[in-house]
Protein backbone atom coordinates (compact mmCIF):
# COMPACT_ATOMS: atom_id res chain seq x y z
CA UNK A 1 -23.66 -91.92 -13.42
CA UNK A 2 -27.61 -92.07 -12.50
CA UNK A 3 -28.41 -90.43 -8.95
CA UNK A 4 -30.88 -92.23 -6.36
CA UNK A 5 -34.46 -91.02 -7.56
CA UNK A 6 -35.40 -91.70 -3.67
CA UNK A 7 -32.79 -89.65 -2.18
CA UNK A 8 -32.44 -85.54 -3.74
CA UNK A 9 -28.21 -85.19 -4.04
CA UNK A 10 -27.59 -88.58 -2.44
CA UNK A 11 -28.49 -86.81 0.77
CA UNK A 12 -31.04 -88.76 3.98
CA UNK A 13 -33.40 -86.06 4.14
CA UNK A 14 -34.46 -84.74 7.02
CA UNK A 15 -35.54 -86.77 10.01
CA UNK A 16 -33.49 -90.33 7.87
CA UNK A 17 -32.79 -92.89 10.90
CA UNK A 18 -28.83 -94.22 11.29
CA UNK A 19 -30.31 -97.34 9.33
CA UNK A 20 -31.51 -94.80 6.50
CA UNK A 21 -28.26 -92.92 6.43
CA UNK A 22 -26.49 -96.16 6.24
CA UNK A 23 -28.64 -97.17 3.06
CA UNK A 24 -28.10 -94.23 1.35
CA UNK A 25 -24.13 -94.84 2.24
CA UNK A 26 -24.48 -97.61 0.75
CA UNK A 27 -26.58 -97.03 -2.33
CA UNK A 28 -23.57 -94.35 -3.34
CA UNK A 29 -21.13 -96.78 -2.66
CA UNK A 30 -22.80 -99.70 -5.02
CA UNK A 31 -22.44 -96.65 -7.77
CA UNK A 32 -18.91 -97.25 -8.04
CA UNK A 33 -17.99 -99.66 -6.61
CA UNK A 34 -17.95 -102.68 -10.17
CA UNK A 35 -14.08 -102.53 -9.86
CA UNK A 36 -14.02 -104.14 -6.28
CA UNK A 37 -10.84 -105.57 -4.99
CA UNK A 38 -10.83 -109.28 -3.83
CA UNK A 39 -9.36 -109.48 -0.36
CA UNK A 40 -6.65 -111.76 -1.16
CA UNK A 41 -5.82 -108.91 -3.87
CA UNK A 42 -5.61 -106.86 -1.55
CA UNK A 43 -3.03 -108.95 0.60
CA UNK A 44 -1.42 -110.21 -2.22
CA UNK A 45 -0.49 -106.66 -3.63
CA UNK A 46 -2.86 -107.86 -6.65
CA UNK A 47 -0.79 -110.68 -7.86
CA UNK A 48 -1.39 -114.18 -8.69
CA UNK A 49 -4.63 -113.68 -8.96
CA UNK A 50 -6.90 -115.75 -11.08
CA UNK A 51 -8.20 -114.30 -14.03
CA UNK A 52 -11.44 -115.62 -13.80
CA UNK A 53 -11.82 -114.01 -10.47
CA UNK A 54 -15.26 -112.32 -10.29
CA UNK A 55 -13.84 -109.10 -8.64
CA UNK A 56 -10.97 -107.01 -10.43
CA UNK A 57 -7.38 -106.92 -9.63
CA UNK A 58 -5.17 -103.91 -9.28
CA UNK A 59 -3.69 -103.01 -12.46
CA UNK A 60 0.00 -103.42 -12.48
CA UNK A 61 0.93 -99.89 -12.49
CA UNK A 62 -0.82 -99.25 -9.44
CA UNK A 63 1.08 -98.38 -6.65
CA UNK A 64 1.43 -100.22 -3.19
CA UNK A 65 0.56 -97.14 -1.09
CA UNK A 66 -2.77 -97.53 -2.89
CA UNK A 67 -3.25 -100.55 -1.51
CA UNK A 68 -2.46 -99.55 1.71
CA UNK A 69 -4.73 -96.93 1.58
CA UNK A 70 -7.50 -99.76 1.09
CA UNK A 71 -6.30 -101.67 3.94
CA UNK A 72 -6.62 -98.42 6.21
CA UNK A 73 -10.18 -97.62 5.22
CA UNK A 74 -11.77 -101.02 5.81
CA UNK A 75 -10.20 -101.20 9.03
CA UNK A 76 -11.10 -97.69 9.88
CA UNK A 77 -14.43 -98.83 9.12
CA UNK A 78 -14.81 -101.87 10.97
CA UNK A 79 -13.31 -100.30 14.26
CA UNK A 80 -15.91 -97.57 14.35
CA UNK A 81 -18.46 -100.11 13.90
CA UNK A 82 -16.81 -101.98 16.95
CA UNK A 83 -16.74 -99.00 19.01
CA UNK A 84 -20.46 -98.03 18.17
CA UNK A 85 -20.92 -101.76 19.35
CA UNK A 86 -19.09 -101.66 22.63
CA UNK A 87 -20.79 -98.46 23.13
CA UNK A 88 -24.16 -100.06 22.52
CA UNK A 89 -25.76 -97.63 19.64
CA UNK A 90 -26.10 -98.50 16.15
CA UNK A 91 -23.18 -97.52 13.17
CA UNK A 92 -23.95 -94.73 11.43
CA UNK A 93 -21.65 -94.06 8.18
CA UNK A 94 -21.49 -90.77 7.58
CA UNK A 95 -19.18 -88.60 5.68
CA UNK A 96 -16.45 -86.05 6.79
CA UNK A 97 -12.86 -84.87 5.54
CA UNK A 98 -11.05 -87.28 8.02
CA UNK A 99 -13.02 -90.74 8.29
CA UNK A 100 -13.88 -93.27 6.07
CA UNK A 101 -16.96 -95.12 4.64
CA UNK A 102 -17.85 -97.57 2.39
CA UNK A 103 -17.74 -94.91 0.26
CA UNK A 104 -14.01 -94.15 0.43
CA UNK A 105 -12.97 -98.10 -0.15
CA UNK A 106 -15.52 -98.36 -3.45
CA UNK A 107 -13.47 -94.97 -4.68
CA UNK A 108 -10.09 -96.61 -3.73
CA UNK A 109 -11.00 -99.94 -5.50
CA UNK A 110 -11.91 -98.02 -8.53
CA UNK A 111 -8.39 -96.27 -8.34
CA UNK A 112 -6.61 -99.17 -8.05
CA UNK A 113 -8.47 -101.01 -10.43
CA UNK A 114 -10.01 -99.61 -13.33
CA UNK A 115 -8.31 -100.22 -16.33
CA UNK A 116 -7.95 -95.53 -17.20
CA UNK A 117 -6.01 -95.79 -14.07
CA UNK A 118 -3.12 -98.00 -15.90
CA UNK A 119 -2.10 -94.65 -17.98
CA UNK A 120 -3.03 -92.68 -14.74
CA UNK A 121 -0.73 -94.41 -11.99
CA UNK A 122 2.09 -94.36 -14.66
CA UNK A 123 2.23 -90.52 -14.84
CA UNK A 124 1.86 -89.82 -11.25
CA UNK A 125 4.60 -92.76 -10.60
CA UNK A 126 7.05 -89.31 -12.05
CA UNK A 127 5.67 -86.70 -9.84
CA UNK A 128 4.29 -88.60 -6.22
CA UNK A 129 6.42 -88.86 -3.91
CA UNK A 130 5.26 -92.18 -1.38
CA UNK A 131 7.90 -91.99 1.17
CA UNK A 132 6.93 -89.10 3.14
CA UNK A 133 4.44 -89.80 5.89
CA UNK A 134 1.85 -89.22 4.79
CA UNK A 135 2.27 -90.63 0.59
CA UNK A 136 1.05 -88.14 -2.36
CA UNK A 137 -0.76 -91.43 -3.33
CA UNK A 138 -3.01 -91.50 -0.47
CA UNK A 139 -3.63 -87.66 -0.55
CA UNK A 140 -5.07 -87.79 -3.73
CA UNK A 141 -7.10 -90.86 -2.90
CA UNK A 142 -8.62 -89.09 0.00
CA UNK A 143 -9.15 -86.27 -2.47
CA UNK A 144 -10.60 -88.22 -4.88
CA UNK A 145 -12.80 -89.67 -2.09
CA UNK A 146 -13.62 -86.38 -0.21
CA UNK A 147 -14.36 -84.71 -3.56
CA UNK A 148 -17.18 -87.20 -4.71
CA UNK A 149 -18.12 -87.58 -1.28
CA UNK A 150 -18.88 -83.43 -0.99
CA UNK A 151 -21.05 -83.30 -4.58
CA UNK A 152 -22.99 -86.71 -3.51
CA UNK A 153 -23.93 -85.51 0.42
CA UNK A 154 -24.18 -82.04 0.14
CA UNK A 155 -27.41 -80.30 -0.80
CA UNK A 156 -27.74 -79.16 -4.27
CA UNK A 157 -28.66 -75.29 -3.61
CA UNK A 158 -28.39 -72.40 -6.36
CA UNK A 159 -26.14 -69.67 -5.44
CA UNK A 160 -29.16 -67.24 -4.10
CA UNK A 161 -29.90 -70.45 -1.76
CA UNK A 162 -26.31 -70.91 -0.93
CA UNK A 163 -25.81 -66.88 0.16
CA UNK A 164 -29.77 -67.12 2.05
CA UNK A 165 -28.84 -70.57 3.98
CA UNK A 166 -25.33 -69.45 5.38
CA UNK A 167 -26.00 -66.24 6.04
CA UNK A 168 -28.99 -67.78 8.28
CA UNK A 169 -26.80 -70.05 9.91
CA UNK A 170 -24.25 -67.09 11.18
CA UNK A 171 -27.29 -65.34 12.06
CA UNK A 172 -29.01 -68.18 14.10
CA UNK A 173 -25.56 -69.18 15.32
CA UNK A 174 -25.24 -65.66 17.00
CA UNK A 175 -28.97 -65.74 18.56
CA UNK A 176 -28.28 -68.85 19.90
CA UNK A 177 -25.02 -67.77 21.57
CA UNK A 178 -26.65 -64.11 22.36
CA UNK A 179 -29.02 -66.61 24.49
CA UNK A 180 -26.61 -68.91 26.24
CA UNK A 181 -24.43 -66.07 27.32
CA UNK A 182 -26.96 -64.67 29.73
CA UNK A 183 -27.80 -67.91 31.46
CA UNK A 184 -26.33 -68.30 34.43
CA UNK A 185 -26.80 -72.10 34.30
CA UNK A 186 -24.82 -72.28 31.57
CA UNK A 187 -21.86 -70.72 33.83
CA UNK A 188 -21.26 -67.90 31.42
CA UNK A 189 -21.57 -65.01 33.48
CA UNK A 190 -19.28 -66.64 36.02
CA UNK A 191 -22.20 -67.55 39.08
CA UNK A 192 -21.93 -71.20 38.84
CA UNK A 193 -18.63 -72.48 39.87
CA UNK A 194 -18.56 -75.40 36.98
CA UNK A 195 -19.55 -73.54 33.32
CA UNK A 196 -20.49 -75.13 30.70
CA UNK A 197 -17.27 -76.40 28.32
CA UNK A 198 -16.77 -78.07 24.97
CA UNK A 199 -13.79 -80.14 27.25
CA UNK A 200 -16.99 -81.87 28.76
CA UNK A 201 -17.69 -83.30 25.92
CA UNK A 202 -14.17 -84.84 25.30
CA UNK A 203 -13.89 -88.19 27.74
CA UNK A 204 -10.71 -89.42 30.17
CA UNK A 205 -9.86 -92.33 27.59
CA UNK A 206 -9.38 -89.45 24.44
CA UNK A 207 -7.01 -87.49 26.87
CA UNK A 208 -5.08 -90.73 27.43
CA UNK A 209 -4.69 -91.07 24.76
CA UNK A 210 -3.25 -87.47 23.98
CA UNK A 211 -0.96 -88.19 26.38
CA UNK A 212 0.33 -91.19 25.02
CA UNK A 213 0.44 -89.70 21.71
CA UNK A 214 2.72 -86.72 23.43
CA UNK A 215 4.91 -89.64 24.65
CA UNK A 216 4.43 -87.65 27.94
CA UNK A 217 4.94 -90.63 30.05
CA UNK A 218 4.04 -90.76 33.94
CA UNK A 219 4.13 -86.98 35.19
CA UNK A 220 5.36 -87.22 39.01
CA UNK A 221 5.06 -83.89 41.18
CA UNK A 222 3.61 -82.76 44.28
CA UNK A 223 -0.38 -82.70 42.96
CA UNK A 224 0.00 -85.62 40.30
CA UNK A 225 0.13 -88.57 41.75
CA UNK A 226 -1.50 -91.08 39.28
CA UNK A 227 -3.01 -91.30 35.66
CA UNK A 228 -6.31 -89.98 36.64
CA UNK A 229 -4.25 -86.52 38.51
CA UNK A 230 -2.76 -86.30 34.92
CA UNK A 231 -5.57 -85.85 33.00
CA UNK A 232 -7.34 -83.80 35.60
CA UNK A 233 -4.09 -81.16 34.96
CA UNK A 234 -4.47 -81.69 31.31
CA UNK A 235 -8.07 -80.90 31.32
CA UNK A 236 -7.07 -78.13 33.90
CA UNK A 237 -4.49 -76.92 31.27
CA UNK A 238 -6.30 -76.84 28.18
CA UNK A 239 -9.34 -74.85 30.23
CA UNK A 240 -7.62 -71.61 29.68
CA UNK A 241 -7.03 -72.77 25.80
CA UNK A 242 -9.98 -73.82 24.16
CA UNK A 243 -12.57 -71.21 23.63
CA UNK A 244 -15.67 -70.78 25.63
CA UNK A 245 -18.96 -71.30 23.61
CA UNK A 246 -19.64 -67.67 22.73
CA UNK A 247 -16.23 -67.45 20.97
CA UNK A 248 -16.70 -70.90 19.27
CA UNK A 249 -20.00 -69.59 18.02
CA UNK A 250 -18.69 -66.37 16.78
CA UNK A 251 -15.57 -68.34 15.02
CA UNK A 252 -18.86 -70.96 13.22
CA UNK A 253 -20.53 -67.29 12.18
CA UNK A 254 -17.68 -65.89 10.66
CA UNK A 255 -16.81 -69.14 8.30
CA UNK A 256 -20.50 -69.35 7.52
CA UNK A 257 -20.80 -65.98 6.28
CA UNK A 258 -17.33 -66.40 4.65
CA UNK A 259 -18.76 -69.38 2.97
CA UNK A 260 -21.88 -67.38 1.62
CA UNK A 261 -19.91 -64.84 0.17
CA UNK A 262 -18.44 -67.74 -2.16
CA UNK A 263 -19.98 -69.34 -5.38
CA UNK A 264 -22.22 -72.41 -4.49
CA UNK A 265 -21.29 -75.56 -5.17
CA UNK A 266 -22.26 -75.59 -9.37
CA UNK A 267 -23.90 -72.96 -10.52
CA UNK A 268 -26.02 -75.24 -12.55
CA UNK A 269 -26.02 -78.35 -10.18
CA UNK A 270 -28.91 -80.13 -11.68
CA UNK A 271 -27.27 -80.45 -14.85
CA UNK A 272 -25.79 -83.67 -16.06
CA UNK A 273 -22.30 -83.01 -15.95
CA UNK A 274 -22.64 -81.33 -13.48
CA UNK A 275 -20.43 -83.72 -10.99
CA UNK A 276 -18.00 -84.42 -13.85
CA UNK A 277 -17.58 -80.69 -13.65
CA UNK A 278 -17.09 -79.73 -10.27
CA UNK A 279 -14.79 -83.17 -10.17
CA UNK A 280 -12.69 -81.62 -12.74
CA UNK A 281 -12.12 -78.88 -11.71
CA UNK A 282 -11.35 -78.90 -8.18
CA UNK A 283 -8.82 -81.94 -9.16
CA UNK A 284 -7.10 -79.98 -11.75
CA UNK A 285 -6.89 -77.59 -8.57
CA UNK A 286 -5.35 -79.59 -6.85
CA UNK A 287 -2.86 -80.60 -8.81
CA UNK A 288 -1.79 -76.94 -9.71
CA UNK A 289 -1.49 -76.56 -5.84
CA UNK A 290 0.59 -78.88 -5.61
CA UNK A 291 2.36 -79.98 -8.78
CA UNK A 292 2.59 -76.46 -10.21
CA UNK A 293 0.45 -77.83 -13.58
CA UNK A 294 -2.96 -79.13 -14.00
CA UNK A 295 -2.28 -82.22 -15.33
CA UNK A 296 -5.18 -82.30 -17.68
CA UNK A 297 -4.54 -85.99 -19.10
CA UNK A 298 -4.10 -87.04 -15.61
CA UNK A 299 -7.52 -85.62 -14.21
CA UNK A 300 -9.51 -86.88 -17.56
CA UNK A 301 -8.25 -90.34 -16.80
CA UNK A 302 -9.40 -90.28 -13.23
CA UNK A 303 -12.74 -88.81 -14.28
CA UNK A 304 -13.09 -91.75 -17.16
CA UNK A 305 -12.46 -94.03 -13.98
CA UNK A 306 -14.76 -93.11 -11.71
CA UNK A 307 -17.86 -91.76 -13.34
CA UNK A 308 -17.83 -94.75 -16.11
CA UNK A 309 -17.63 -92.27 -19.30
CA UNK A 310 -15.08 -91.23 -21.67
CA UNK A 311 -13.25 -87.76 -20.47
CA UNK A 312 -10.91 -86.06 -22.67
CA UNK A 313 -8.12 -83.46 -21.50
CA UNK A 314 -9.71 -81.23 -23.67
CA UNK A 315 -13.43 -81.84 -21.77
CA UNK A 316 -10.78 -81.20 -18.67
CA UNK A 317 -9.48 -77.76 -19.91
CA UNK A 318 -12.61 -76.79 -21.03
CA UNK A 319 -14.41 -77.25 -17.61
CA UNK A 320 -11.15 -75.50 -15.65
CA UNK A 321 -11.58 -72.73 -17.68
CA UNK A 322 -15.19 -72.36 -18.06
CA UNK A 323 -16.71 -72.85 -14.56
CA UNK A 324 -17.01 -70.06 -11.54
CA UNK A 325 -14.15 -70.87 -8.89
CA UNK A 326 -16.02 -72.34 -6.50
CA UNK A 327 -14.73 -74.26 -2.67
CA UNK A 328 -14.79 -77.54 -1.42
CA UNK A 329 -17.75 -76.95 1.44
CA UNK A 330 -15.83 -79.22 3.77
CA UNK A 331 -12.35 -77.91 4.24
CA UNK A 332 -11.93 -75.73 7.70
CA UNK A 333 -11.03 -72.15 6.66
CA UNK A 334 -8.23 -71.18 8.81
CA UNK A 335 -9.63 -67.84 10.29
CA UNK A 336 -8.43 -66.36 13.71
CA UNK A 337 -10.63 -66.74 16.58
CA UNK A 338 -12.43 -63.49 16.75
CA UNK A 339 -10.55 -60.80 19.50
């Protein structure tokens, strides 16, 4: 699969405006995105549709959750673009582990569609299991989507660069909090009544929403008289929870420098099979998590679908075994908060 020439890693470089960043979203997405699903597929659960239809259909093995899965990400999608509206400032796609782009639904299409995925859906059909709440169908189609979405936006850096560039970012993370701790205005030091908290950044409607999603109902007492005394306690509550901004820097140090002492991204990330590669191999890994076996014939027929080449389980096995174990950049270490 050919990479943007105007764009190193598929990345907006520095300085990109949203309408940029939104280009280059879309540039990735128009990579694989030939096996689109016609909306009335999509409804339809991909029958009766014609086969002279210019966009694919779901092959028949593919499962309904997948579908589903569409559904969600395009309307994901279109409400974030409505809130951006309502909040007057432009859309700006951009990737992270729990949100969708354009991205995500080109991935999906291909994973419904694609013709390796017949083979593919079939096999998995014997080990997913769809009725738990959240379906094994549309945690590997977020993996699937999360995993091409951390090769394509993340900076291509050999592992000297990788160790330099987060070991900078604990250390600059530290100065920075080093700073902010001695300023009064800030409230650190405890001589301004208000201090500075990441609560201020959360607004009344999120905590409303918290509450509704605690099914807390109305909360009568002696102080809490209405909806807006409610989230006042809440925010009063969760005061003495979430860490100030010196501990929240030291907890952003500590993963950084846990993330330097891994292996980059590829060790040879310039290479062309390079993506196939670290695809590969973190799939296979996820599988063994979960599955207890790689599923090598499983993973090449993914990789066939997505990157548009023929992958063999033996091109799987090879790459499992060969490459450096390396980490998905994006997922959250679960590290204490620092004593």
């Amino acid at each position: 699969m050919r990479k943007d020439p105007t764009v190193a890693g598929g990345k907006p470089q520095d300085g990109a405006t949203g309408s940029q960043a939104e280009q280059v979203m879309h540039r990735v997405a128009q990579r694989f995105s030939r096996d689109g699903l016609t909306a009335k597929a999509l409804q339809s659960g991909g029958k009766g549709i014609a086969a002279s239809s210019q966009k694919a259909r779901p092959v028949p093995s593919c499962p309904k959750a997948m579908l589903e899965r569409i559904d969600v990400a395009k309307r994901h999608i279109e409400d974030a673009k409505e809130r951006a509206r309502k909040q007057g400032r432009e859309y700006v796609p951009v990737f992270h582990a729990l949100g969708f782009t354009e991205v995500a639904v080109a991935i999906f299409e291909r994973l419904a569609c694609n013709t390796n995925m017949e083979k593919v859906w079939r096999a998995l059909a014997t080990v997913f299991d769809d009725s738990k709440r959240m379906p094994d169908t549309w945690a590997f189609a977020d993996f699937c989507y999360q995993n091409v979405g951390v090769w394509e936006f993340s900076p291509r850096r050999s592992p000297a660069e990788h160790k330099r560039h987060f070991e900078q970012i604990a250390d600059d993370m530290m100065s920075v909090a080093a700073r902010v701790v001695c300023e009064p205005e800030f409230g650190m030091l405890g001589t301004v009544a208000a201090s500075v908290s990441p609560l201020e950044m959360v607004g009344d409607d999120h905590f409303r929403w918290l509450l509704e999603q605690m099914d807390a109902g109305p909360i009568d007492g002696r102080y809490i008289k209405s909806d807006k005394d409610a989230i006042s306690y809440l925010r009063f509550c969760l005061a003495d929870i979430i860490p100030d901004l010196y501990r929240y820097a030291e907890w952003i140090a500590a993963n950084a420098r846990r993330i330097a002492a891994q292996p980059s991204i590829s060790d040879r990330p310039h290479r062309e099979t390079a993506q196939r590669t670290f695809f590969v191999k973190h799939l296979s890994k996820w599988f063994r998590d979960r599955f207890d076996r790689p599923m090598h014939e499983v993973v090449a027929g993914v990789a066939s679908a997505l990157f548009d080449e023929v992958v063999t389980a033996d091109t799987v096995r090879k790459a499992v075994n060969n490459e450096a174990e390396v980490s998905i950049p994006f997922r959250r270490g679960k590290l204490p908060l620092p004593e």
